[in-house]
N, C-alpha and C. Protein backbone atom coordinates (compact mmCIF):
# COMPACT_ATOMS: atom_id res chain seq x y z
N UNK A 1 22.97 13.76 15.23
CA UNK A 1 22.50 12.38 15.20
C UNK A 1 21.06 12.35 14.69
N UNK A 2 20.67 11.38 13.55
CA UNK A 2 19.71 11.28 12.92
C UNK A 2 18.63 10.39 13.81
N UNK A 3 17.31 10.87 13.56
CA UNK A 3 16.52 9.93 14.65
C UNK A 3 16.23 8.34 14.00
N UNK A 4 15.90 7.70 15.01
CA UNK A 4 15.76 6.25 14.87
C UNK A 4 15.16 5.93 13.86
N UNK A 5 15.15 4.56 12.89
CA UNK A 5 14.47 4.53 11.54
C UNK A 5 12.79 3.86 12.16
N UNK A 6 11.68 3.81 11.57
CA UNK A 6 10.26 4.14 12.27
C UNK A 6 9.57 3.49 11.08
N UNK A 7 10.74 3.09 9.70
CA UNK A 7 9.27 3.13 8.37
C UNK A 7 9.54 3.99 7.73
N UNK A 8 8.84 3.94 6.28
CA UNK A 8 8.58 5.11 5.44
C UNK A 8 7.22 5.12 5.43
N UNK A 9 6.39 6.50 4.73
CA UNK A 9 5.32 6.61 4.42
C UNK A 9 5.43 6.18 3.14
N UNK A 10 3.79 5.42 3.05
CA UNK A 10 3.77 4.13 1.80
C UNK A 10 3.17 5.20 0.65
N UNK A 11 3.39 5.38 -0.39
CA UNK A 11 3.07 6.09 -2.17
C UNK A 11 2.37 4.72 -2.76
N UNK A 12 3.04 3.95 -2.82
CA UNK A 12 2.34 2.88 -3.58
C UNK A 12 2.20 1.89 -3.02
N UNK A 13 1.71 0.96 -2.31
CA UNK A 13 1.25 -0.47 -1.79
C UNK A 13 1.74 -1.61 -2.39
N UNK A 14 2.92 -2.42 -1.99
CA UNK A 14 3.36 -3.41 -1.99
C UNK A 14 2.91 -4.53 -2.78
N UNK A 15 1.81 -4.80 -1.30
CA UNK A 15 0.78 -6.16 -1.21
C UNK A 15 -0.21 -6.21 -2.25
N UNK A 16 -1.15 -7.19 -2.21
CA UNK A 16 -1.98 -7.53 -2.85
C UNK A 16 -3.08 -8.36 -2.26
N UNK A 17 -4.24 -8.29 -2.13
CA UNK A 17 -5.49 -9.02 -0.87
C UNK A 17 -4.70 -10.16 -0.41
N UNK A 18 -4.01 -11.02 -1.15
CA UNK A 18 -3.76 -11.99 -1.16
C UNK A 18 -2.72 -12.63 -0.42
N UNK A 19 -1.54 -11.64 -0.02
CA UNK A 19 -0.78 -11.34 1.08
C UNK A 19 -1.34 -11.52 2.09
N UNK A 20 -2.66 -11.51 2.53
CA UNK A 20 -3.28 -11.29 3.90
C UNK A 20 -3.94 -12.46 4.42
N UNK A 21 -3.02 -13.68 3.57
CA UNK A 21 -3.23 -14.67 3.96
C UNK A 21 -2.46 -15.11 5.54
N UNK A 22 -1.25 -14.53 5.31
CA UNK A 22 -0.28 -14.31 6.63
C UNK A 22 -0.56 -13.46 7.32
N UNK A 23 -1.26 -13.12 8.09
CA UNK A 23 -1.04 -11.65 8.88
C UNK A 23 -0.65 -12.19 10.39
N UNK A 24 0.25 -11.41 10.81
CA UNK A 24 0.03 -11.57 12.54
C UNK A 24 0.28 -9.76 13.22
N UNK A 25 0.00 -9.99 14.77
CA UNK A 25 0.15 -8.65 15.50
C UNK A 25 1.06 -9.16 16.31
N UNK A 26 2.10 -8.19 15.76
CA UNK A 26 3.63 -8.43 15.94
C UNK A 26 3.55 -7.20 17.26
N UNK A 27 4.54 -8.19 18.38
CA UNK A 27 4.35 -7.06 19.64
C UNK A 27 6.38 -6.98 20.30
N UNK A 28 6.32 -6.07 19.83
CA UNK A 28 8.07 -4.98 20.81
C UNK A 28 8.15 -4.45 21.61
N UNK A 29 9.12 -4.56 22.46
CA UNK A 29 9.19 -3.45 23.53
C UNK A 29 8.58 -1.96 23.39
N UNK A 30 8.53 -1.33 24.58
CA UNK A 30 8.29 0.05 24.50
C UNK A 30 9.30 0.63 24.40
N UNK A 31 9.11 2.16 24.53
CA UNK A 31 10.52 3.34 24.45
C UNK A 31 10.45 3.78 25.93
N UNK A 32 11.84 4.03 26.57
CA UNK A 32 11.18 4.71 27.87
C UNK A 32 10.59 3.91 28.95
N UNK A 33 9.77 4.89 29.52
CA UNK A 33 9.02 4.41 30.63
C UNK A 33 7.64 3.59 29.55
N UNK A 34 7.70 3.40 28.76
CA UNK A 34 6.53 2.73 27.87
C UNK A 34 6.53 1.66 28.44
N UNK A 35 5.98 0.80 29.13
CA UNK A 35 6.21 -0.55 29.67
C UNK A 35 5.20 -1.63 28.91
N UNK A 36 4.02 -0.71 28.10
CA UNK A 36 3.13 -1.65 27.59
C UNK A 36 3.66 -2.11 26.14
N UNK A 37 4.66 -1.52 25.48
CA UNK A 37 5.35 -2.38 24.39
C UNK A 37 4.82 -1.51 22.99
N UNK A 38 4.57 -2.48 22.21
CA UNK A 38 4.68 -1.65 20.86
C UNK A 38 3.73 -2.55 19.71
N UNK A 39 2.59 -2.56 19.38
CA UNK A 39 1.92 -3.37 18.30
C UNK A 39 2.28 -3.06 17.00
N UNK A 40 2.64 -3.74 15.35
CA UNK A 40 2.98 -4.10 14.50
C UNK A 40 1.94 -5.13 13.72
N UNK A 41 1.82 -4.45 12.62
CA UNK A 41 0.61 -5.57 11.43
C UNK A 41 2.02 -6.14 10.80
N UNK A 42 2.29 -7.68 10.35
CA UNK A 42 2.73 -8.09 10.17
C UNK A 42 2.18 -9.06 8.65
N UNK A 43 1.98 -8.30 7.30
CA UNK A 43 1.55 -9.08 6.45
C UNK A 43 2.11 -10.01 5.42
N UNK A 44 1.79 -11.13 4.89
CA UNK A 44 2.87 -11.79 3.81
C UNK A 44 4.07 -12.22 4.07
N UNK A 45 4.70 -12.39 3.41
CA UNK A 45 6.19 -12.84 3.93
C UNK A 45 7.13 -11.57 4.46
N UNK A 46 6.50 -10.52 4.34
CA UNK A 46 8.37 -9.44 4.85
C UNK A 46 7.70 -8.30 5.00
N UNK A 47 6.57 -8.01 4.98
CA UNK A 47 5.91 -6.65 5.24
C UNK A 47 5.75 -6.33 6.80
N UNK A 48 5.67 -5.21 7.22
CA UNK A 48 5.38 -4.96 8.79
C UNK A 48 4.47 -3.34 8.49
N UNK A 49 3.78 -2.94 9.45
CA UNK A 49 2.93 -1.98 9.22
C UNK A 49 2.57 -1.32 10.75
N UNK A 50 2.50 -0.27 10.92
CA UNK A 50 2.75 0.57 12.29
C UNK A 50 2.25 2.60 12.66
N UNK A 51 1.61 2.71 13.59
CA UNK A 51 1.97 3.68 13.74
C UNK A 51 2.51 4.32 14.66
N UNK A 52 3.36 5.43 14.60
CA UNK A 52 5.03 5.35 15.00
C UNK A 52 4.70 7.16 15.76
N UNK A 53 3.53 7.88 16.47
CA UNK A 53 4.22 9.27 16.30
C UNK A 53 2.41 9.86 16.78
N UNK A 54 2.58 11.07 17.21
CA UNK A 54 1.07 12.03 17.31
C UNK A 54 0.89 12.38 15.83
N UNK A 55 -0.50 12.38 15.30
CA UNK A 55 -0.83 13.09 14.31
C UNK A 55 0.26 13.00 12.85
N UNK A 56 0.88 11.38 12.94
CA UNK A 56 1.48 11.18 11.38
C UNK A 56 0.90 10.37 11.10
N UNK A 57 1.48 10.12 9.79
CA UNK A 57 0.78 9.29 8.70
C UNK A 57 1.50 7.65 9.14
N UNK A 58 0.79 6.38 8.59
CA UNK A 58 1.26 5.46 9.15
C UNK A 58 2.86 5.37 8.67
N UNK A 59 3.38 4.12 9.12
CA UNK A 59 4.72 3.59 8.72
C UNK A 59 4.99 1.90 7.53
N UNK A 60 5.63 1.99 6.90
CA UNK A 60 5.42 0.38 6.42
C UNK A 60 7.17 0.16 6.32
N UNK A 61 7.36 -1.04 6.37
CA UNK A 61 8.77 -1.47 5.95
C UNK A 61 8.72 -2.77 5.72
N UNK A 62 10.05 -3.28 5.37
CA UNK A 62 9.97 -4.55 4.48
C UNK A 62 11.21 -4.96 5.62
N UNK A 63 11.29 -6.25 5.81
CA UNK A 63 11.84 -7.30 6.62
C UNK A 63 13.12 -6.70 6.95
N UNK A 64 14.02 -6.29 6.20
CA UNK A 64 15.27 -6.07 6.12
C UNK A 64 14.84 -4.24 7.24
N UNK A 65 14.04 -3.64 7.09
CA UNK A 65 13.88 -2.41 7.53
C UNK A 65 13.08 -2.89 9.33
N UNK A 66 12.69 -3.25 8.61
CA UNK A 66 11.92 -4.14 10.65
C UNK A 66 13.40 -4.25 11.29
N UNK A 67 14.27 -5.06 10.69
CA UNK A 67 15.05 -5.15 11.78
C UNK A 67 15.94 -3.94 12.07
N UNK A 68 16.46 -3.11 10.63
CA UNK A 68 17.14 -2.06 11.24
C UNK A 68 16.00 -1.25 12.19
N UNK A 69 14.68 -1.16 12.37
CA UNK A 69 13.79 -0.63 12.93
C UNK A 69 14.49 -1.14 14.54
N UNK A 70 14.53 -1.91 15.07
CA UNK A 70 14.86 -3.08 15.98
C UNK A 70 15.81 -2.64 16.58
N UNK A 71 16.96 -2.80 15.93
CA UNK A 71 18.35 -2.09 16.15
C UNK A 71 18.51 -0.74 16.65
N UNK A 72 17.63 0.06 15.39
CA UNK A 72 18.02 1.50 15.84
C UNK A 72 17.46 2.10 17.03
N UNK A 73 16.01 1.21 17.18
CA UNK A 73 15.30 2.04 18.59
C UNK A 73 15.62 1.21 19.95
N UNK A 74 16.43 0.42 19.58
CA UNK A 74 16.52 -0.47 20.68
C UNK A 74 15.65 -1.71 21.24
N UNK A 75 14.75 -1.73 20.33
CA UNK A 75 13.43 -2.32 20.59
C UNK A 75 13.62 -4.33 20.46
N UNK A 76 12.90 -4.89 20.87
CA UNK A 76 13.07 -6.57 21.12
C UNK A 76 12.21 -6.73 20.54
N UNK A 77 11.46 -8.03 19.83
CA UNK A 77 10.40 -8.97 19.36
C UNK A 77 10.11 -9.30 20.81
N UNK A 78 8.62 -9.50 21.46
CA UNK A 78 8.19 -10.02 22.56
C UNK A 78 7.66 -11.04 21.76
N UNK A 79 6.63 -11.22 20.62
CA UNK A 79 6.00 -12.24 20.34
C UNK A 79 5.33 -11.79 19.41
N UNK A 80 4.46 -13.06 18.42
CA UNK A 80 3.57 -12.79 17.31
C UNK A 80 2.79 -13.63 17.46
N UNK A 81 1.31 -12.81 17.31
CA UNK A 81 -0.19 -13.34 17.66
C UNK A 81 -0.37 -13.91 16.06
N UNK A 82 -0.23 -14.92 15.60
CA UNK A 82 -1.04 -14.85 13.97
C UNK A 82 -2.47 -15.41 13.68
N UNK A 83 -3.16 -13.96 13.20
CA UNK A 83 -4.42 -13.56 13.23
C UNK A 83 -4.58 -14.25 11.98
N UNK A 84 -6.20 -15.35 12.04
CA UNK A 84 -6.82 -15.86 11.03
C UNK A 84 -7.65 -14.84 10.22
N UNK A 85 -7.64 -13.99 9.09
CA UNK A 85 -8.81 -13.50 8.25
C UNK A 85 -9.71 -14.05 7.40
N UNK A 86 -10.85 -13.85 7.53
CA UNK A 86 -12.25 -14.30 6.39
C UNK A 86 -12.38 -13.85 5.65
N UNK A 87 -11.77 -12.36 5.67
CA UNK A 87 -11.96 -11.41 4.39
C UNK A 87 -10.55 -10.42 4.54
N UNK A 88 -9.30 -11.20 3.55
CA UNK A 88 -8.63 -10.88 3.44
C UNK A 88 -8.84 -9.53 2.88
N UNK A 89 -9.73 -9.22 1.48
CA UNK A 89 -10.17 -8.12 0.98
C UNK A 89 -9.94 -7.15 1.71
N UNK A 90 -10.73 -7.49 2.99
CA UNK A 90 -11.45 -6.16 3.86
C UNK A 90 -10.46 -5.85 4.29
N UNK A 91 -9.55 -6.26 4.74
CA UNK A 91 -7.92 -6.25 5.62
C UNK A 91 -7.72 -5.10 4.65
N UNK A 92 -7.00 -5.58 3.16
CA UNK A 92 -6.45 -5.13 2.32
C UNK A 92 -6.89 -4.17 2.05
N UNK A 93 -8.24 -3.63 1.84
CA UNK A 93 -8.89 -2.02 1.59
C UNK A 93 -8.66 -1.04 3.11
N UNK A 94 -8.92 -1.96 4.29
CA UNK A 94 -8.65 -0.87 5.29
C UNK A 94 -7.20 -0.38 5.23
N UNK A 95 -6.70 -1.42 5.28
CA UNK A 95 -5.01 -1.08 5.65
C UNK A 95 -4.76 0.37 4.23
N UNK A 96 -5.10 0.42 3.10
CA UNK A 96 -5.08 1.51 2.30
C UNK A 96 -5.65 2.69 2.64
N UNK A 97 -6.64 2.24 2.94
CA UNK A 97 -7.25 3.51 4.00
C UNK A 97 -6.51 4.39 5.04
N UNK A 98 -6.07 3.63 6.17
CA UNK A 98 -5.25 4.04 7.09
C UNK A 98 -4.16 4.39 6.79
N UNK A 99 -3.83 4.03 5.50
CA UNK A 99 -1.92 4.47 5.52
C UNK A 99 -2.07 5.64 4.51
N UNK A 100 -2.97 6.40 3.97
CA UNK A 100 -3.77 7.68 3.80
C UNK A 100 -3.71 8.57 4.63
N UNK A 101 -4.27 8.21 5.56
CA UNK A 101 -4.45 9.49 6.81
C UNK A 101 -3.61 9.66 7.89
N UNK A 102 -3.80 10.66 8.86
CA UNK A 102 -2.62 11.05 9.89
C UNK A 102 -3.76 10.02 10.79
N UNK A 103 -2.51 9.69 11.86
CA UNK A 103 -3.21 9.12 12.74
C UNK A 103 -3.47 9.68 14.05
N UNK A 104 -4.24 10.12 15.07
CA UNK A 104 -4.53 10.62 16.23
C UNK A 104 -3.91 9.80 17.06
N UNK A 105 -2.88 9.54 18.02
CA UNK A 105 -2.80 8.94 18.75
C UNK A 105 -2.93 9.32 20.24
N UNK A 106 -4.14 9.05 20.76
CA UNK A 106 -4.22 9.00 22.02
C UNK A 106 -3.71 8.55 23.33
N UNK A 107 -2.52 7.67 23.18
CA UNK A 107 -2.07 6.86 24.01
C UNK A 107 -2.22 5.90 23.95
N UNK A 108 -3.29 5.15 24.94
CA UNK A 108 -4.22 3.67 25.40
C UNK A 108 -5.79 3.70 24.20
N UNK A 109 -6.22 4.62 24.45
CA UNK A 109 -7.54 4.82 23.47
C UNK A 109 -7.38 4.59 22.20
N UNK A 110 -6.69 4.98 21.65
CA UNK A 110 -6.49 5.15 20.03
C UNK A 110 -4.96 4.87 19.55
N UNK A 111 -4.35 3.71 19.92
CA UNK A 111 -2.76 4.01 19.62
C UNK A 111 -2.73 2.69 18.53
N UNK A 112 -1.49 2.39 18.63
CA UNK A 112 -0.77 1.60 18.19
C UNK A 112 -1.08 0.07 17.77
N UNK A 113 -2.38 -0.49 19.12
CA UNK A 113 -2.89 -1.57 18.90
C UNK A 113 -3.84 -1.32 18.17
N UNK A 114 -4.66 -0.07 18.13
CA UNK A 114 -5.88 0.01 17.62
C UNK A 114 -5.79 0.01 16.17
N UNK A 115 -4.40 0.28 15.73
CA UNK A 115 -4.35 0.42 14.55
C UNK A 115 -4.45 -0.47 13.73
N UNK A 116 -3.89 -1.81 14.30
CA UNK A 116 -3.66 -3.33 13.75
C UNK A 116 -5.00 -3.91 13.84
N UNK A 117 -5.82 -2.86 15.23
CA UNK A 117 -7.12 -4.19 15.31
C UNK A 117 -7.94 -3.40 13.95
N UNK A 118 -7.90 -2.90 13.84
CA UNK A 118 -9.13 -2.08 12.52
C UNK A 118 -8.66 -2.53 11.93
N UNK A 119 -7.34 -3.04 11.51
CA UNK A 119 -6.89 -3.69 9.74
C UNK A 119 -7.79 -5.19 9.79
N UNK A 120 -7.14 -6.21 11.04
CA UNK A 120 -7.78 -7.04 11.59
C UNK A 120 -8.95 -7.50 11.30
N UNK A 121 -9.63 -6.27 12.31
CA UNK A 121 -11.21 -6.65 12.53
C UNK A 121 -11.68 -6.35 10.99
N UNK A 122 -11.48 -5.86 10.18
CA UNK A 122 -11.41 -4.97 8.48
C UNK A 122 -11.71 -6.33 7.66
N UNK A 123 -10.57 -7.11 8.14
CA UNK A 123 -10.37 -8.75 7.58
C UNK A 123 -11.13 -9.76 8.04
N UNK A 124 -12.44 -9.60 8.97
CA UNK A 124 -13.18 -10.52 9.55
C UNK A 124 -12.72 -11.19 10.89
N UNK A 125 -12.00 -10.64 11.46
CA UNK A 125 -11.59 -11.11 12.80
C UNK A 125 -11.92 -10.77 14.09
N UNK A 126 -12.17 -11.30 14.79
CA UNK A 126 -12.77 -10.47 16.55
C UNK A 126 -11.31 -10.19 17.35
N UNK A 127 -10.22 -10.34 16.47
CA UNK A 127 -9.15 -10.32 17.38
C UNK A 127 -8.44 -8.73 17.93
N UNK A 128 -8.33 -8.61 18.88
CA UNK A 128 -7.13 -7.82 19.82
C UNK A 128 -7.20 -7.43 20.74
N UNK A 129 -7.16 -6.47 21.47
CA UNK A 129 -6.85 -6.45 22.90
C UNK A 129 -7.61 -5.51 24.00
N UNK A 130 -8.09 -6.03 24.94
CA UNK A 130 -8.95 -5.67 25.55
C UNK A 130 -8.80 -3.78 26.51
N UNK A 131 -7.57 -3.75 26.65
CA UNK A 131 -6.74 -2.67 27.77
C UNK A 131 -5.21 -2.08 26.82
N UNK A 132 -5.57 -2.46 25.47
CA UNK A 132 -4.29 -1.98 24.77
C UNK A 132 -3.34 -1.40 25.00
N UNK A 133 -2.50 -2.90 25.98
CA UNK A 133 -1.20 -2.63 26.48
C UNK A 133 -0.70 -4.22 25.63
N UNK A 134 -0.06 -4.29 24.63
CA UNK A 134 0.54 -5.17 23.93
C UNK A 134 1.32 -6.37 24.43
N UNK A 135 2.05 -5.75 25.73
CA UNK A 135 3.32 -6.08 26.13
C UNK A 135 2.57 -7.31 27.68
N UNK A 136 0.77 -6.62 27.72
CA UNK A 136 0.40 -7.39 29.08
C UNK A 136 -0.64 -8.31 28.75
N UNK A 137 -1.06 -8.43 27.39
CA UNK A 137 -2.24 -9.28 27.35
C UNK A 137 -2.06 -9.92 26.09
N UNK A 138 -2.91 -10.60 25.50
CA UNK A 138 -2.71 -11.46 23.78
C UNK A 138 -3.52 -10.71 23.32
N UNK A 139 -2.77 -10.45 22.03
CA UNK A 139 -3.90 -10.12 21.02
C UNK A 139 -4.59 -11.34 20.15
N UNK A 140 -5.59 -11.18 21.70
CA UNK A 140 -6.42 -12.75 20.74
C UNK A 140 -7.99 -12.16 20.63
């Protein structure tokens, strides 16, 4: 049995600054005993953006892949925060940045939310979450 689908790693970039007119922080269940859930960059009309794993590279998928994402891990939509940007730009250069490198994931410190708030905050926003548990607070 093949493991759950998570995303591909992105070669070439989709979007365009201009996509980042839509963004929200898309929040799912956890896996497991995970009870704090699961954060998701949510850009443009059908893009989703994530990191999925210790020490990999990010994840991206397109609408149709979110949901087999959904399906295969078992995972629910809890809700979507949609984040205003000032500088879509800045969004758009970080998020290239990050989907470059492996990501460290620490758990609570460095995970999953943190990933969305640096694209975020990248784009001019003060938004996300204070105790980065997705599933217990707004990412406002």
């Amino acid at each position: 049995m093949s493991a759950p689908y998570e995303g591909d790693e992105m070669i070439l970039c989709p979007l365009d600054y201009t996509d980042f007119k839509h963004t929200c922080a898309v929040i799912v269940s956890g896996d497991g005993p995970n009870f704090c859930g699961h954060a998701l960059l949510h850009v443009g009309d059908a893009w989703y953006f994530h990191v999925a794993g210790r020490n990999s590279l990010p994840k991206f998928m397109h609408e149709s892949g979110y949901q087999r994402y959904l399906k295969e891990t078992g995972k629910r939509e809890i809700r979507r925060w949609i984040v205003k940007l000032s500088n879509p730009r800045g969004a758009h250069e970080k998020l290239h940045d990050l989907m470059e490198k492996q990501w460290l994931w620490l758990v609570l410190p460095n995970n999953c939310t943190s990933f969305v708030e640096e694209v975020v905050q990248a784009g001019g926003s003060k938004a996300g979450m204070y105790f980065n548990c997705p599933s217990a607070e707004p990412f406002a």
